[in-house]
PDB file of N, CA and C in Angstrom:
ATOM      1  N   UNK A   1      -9.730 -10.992   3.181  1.00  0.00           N
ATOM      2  CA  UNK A   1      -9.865 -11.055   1.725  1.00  0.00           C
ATOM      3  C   UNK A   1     -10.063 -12.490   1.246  1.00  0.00           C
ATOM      4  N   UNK A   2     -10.839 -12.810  -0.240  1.00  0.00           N
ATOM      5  CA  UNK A   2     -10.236 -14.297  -0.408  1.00  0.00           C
ATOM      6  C   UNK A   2      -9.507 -14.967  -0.669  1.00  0.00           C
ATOM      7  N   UNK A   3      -9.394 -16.384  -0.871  1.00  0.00           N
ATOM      8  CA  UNK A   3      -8.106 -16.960  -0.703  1.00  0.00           C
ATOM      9  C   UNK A   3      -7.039 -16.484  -1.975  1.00  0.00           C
ATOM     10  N   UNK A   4      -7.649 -16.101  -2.985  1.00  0.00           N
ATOM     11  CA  UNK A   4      -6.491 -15.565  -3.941  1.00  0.00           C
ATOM     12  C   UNK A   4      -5.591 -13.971  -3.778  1.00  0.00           C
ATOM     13  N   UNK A   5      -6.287 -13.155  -2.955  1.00  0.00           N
ATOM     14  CA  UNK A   5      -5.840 -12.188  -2.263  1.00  0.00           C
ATOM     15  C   UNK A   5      -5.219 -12.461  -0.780  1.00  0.00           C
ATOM     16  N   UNK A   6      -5.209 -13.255  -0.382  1.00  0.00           N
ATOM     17  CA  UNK A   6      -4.570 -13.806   0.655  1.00  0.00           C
ATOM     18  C   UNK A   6      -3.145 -14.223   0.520  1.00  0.00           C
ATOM     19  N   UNK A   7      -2.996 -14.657  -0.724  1.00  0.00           N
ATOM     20  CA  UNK A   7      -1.662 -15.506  -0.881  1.00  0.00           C
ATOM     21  C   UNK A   7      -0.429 -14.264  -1.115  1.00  0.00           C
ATOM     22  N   UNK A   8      -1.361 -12.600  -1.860  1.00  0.00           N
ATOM     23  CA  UNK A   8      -0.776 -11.819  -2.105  1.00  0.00           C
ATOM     24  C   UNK A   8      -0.311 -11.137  -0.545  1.00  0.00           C
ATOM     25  N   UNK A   9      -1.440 -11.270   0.188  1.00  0.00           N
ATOM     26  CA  UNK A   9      -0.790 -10.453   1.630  1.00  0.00           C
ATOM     27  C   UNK A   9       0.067 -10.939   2.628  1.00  0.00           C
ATOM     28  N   UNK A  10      -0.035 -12.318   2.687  1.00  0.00           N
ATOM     29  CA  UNK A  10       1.013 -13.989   3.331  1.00  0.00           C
ATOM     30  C   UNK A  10       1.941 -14.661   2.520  1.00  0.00           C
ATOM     31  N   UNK A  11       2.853 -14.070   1.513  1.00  0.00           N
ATOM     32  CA  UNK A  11       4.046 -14.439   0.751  1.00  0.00           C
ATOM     33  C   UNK A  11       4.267 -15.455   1.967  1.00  0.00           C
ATOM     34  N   UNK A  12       5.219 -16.894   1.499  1.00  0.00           N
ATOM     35  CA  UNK A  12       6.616 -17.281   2.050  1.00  0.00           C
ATOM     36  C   UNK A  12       7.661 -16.713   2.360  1.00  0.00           C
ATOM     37  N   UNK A  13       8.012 -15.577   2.082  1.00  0.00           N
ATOM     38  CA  UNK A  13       9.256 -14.427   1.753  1.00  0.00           C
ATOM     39  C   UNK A  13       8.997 -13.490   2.777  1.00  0.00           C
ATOM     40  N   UNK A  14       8.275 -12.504   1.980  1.00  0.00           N
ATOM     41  CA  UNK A  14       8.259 -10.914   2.700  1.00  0.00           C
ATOM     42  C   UNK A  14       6.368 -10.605   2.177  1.00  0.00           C
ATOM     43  N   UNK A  15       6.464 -10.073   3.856  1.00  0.00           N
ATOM     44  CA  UNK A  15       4.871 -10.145   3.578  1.00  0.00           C
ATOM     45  C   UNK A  15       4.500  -8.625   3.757  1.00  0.00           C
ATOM     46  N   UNK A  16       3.555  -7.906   2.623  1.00  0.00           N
ATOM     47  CA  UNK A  16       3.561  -6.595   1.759  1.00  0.00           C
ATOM     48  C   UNK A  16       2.456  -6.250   3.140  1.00  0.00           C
ATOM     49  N   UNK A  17       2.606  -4.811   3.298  1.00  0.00           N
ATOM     50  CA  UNK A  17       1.393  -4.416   3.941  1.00  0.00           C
ATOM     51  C   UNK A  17      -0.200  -4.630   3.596  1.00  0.00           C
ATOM     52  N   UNK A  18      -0.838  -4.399   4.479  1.00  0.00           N
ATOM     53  CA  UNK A  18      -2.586  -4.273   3.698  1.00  0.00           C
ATOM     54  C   UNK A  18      -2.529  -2.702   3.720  1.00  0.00           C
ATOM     55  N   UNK A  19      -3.269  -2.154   2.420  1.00  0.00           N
ATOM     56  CA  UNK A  19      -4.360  -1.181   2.505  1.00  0.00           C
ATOM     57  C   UNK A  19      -5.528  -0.985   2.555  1.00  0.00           C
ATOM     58  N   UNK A  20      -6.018  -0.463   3.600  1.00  0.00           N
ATOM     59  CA  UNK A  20      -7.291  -0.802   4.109  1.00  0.00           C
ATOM     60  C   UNK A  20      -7.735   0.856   4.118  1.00  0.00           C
ATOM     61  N   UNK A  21      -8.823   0.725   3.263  1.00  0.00           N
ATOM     62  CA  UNK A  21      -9.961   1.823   3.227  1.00  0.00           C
ATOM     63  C   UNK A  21     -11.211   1.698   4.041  1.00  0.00           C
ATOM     64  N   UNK A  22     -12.089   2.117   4.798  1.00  0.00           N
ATOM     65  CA  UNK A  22     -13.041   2.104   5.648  1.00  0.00           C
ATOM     66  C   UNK A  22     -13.687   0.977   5.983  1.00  0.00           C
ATOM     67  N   UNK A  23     -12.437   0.274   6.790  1.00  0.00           N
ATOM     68  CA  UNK A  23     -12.355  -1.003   7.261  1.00  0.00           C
ATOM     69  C   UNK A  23     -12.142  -2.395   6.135  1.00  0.00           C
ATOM     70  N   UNK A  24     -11.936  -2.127   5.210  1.00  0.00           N
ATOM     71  CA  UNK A  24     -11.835  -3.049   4.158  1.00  0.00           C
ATOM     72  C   UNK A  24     -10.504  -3.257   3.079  1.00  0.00           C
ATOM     73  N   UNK A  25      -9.874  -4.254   3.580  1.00  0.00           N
ATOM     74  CA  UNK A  25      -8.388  -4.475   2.503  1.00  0.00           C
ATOM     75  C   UNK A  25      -8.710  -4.491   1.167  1.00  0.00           C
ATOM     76  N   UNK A  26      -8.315  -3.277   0.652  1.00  0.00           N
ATOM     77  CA  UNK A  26      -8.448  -2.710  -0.856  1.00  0.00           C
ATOM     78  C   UNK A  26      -6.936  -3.230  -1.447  1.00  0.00           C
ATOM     79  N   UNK A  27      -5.858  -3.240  -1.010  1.00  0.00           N
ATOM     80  CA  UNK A  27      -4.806  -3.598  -1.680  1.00  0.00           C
ATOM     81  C   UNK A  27      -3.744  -3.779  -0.537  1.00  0.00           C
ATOM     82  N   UNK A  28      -2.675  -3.863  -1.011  1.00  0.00           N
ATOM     83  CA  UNK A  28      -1.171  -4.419  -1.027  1.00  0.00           C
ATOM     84  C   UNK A  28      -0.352  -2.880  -0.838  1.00  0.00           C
ATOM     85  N   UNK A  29       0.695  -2.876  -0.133  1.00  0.00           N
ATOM     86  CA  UNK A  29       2.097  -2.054  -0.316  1.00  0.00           C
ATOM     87  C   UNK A  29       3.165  -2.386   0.096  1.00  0.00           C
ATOM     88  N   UNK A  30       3.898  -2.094  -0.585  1.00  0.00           N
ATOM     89  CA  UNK A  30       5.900  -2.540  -0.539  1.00  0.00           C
ATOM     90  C   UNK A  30       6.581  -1.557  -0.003  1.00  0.00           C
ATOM     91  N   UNK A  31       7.149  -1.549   0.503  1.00  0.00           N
ATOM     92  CA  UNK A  31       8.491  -0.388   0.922  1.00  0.00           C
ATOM     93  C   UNK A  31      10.079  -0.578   0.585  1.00  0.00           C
ATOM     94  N   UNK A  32      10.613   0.121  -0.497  1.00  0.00           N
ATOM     95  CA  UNK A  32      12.050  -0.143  -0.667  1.00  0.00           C
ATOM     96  C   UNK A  32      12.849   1.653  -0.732  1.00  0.00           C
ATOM     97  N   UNK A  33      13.350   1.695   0.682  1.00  0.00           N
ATOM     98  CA  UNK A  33      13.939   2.827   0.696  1.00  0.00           C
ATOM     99  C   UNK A  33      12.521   3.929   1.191  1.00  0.00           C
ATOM    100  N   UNK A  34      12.760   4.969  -0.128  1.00  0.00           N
ATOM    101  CA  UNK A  34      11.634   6.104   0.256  1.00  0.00           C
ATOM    102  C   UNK A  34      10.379   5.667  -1.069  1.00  0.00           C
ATOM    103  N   UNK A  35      10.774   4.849  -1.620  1.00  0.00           N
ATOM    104  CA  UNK A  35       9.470   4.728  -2.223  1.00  0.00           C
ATOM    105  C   UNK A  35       8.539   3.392  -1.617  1.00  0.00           C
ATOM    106  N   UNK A  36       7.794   3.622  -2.086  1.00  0.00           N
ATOM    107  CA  UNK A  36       6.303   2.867  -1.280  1.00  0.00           C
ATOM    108  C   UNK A  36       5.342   2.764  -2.688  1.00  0.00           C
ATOM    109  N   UNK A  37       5.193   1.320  -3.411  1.00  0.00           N
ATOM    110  CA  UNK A  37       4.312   0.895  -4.351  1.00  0.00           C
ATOM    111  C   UNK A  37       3.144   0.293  -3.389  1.00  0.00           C
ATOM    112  N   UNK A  38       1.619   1.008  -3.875  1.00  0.00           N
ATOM    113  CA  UNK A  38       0.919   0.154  -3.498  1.00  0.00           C
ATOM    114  C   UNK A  38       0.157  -0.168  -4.893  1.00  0.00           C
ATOM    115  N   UNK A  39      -0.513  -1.669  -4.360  1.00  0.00           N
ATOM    116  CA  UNK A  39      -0.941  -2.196  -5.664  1.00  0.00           C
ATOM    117  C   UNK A  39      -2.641  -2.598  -4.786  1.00  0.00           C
ATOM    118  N   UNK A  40      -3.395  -1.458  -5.583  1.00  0.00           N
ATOM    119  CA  UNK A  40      -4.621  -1.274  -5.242  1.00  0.00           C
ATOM    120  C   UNK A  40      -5.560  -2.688  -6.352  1.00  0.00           C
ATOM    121  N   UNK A  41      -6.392  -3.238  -5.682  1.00  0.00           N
ATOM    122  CA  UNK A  41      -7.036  -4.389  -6.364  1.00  0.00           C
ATOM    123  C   UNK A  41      -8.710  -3.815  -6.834  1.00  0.00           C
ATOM    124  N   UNK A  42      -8.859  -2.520  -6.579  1.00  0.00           N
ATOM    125  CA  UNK A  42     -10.436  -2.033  -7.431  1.00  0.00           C
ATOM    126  C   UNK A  42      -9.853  -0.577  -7.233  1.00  0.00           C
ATOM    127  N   UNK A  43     -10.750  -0.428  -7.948  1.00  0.00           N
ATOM    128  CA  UNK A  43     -10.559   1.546  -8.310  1.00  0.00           C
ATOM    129  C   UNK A  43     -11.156   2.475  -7.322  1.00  0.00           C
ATOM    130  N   UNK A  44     -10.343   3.218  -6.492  1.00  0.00           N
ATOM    131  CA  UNK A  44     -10.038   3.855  -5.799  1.00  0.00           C
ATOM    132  C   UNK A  44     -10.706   5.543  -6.157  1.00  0.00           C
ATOM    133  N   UNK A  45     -11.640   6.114  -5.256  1.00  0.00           N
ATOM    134  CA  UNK A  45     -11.653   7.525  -5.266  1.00  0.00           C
ATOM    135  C   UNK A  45     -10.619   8.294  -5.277  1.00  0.00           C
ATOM    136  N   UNK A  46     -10.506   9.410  -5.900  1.00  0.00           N
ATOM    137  CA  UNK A  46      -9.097  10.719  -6.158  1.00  0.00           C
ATOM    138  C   UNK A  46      -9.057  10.840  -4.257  1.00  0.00           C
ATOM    139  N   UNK A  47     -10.395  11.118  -3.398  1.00  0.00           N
ATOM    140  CA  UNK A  47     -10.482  11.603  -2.163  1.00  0.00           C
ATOM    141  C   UNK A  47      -9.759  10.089  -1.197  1.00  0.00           C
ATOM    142  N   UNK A  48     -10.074   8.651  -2.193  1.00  0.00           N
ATOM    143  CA  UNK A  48      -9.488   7.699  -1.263  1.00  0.00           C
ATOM    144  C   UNK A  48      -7.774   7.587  -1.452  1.00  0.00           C
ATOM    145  N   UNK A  49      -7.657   7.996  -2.531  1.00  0.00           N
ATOM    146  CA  UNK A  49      -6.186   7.756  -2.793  1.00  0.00           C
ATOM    147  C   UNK A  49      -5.394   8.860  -1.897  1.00  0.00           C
ATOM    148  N   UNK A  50      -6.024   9.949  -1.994  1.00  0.00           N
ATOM    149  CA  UNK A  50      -5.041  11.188  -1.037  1.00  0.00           C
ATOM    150  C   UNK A  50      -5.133  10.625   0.244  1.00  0.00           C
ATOM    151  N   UNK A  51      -6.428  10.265   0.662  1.00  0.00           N
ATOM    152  CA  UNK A  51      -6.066   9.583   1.922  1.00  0.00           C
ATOM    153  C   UNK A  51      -4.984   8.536   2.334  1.00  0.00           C
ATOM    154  N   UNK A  52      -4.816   7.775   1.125  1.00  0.00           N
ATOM    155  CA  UNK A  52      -4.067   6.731   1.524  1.00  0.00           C
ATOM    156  C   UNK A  52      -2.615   7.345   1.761  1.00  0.00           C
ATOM    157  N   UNK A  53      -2.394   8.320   0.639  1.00  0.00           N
ATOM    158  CA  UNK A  53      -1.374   8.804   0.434  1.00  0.00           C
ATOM    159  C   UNK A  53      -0.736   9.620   2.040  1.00  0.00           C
ATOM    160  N   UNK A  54      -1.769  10.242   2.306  1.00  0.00           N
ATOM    161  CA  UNK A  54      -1.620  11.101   3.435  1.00  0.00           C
ATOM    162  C   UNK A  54      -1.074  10.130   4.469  1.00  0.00           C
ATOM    163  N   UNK A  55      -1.793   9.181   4.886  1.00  0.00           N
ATOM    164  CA  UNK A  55      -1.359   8.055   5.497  1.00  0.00           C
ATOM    165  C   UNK A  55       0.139   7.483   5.196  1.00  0.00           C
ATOM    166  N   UNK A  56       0.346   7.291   3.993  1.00  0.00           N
ATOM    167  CA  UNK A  56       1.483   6.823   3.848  1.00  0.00           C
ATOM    168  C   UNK A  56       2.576   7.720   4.285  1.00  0.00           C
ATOM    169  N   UNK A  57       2.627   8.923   4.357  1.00  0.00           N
ATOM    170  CA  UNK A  57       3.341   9.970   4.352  1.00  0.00           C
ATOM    171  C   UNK A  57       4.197  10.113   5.771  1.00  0.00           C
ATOM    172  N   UNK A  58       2.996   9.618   6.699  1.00  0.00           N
ATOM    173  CA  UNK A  58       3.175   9.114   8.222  1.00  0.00           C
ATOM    174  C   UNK A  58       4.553   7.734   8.665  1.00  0.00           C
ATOM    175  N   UNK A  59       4.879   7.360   7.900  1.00  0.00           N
ATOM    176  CA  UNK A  59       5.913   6.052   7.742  1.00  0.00           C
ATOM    177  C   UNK A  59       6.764   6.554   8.338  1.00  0.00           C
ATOM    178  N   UNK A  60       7.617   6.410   9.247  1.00  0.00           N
ATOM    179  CA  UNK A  60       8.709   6.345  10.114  1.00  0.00           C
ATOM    180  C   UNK A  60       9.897   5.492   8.359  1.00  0.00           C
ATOM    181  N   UNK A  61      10.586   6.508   8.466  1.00  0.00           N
ATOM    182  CA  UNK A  61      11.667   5.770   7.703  1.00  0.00           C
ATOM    183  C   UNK A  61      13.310   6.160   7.754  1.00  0.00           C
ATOM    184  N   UNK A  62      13.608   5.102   7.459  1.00  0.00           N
ATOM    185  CA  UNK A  62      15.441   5.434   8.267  1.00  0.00           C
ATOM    186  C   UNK A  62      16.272   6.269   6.622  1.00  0.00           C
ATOM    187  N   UNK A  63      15.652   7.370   6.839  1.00  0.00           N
ATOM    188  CA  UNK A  63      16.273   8.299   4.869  1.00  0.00           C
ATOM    189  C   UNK A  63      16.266   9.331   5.543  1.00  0.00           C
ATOM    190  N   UNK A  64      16.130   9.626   6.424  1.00  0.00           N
ATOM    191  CA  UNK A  64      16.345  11.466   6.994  1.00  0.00           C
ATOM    192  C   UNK A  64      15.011  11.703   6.379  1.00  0.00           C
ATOM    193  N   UNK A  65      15.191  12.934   6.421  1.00  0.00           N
ATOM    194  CA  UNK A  65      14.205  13.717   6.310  1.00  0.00           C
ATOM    195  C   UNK A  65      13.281  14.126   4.868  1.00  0.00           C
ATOM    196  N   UNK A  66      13.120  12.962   3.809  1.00  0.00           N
ATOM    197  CA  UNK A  66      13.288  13.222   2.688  1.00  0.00           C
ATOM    198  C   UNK A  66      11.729  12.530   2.301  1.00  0.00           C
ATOM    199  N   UNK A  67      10.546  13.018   1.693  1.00  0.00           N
ATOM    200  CA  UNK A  67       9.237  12.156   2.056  1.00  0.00           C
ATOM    201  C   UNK A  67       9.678  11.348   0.889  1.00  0.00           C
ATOM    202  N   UNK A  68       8.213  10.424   1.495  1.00  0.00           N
ATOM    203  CA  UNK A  68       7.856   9.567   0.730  1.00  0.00           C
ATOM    204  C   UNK A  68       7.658   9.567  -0.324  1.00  0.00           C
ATOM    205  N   UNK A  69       7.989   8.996  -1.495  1.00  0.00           N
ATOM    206  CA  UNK A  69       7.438   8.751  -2.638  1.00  0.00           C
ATOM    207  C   UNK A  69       6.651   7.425  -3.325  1.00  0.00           C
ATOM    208  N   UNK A  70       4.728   7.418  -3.619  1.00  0.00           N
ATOM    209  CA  UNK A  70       4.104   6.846  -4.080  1.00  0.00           C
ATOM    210  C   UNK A  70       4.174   6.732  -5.411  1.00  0.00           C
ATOM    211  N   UNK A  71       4.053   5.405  -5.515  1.00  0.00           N
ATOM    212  CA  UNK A  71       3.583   5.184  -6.814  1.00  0.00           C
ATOM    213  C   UNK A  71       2.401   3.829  -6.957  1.00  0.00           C
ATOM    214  N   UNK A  72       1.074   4.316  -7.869  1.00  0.00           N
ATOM    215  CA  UNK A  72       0.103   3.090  -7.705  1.00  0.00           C
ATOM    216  C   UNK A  72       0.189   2.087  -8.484  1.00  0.00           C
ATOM    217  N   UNK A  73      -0.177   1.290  -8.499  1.00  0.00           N
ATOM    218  CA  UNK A  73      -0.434   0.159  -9.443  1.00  0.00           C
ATOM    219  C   UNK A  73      -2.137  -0.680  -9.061  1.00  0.00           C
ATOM    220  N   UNK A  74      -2.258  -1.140 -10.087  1.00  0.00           N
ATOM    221  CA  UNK A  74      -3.321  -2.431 -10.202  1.00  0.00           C
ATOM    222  C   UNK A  74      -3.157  -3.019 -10.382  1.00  0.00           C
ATOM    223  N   UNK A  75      -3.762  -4.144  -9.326  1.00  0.00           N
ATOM    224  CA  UNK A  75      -3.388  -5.400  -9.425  1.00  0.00           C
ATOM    225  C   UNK A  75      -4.638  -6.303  -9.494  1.00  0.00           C
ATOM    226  N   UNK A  76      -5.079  -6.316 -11.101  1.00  0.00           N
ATOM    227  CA  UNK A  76      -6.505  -7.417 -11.028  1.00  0.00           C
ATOM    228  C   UNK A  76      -6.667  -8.725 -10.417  1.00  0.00           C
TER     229      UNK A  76
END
């Protein structure tokens, strides 16, 4: 990505996942607990978002058995 989307995926701190749509980092995601914010940086198909979602759904997480919960954001 460029360098101003870069700084978002390489914090000093805690560094957010990439979301990557057909080979290309479209955005950012956080994990706290069972929810999972991703912060998408262009507008996303209904068919790309279920995907992502579907994907996300896949997360190994230490909550038992309880899914995931998304929520999106934009991040211009």
């Amino acid at each position: 990505p460029d360098e101003a989307r870069r700084r978002e995926l390489w914090t000093s701190r805690v560094w957010p996942g990439a979301v990557m749509v057909d080979g290309e980092i479209v955005g950012t995601w956080r994990r706290a607990g069972r929810s999972l914010t991703i912060t998408a940086w262009a507008d996303l198909t209904p068919d790309r978002q279920d995907a992502v979602e579907a994907e996300a759904a896949t997360l190994p997480l230490p909550v038992g058995d309880l899914p995931i919960q998304v929520t999106w954001e934009r991040g211009d």
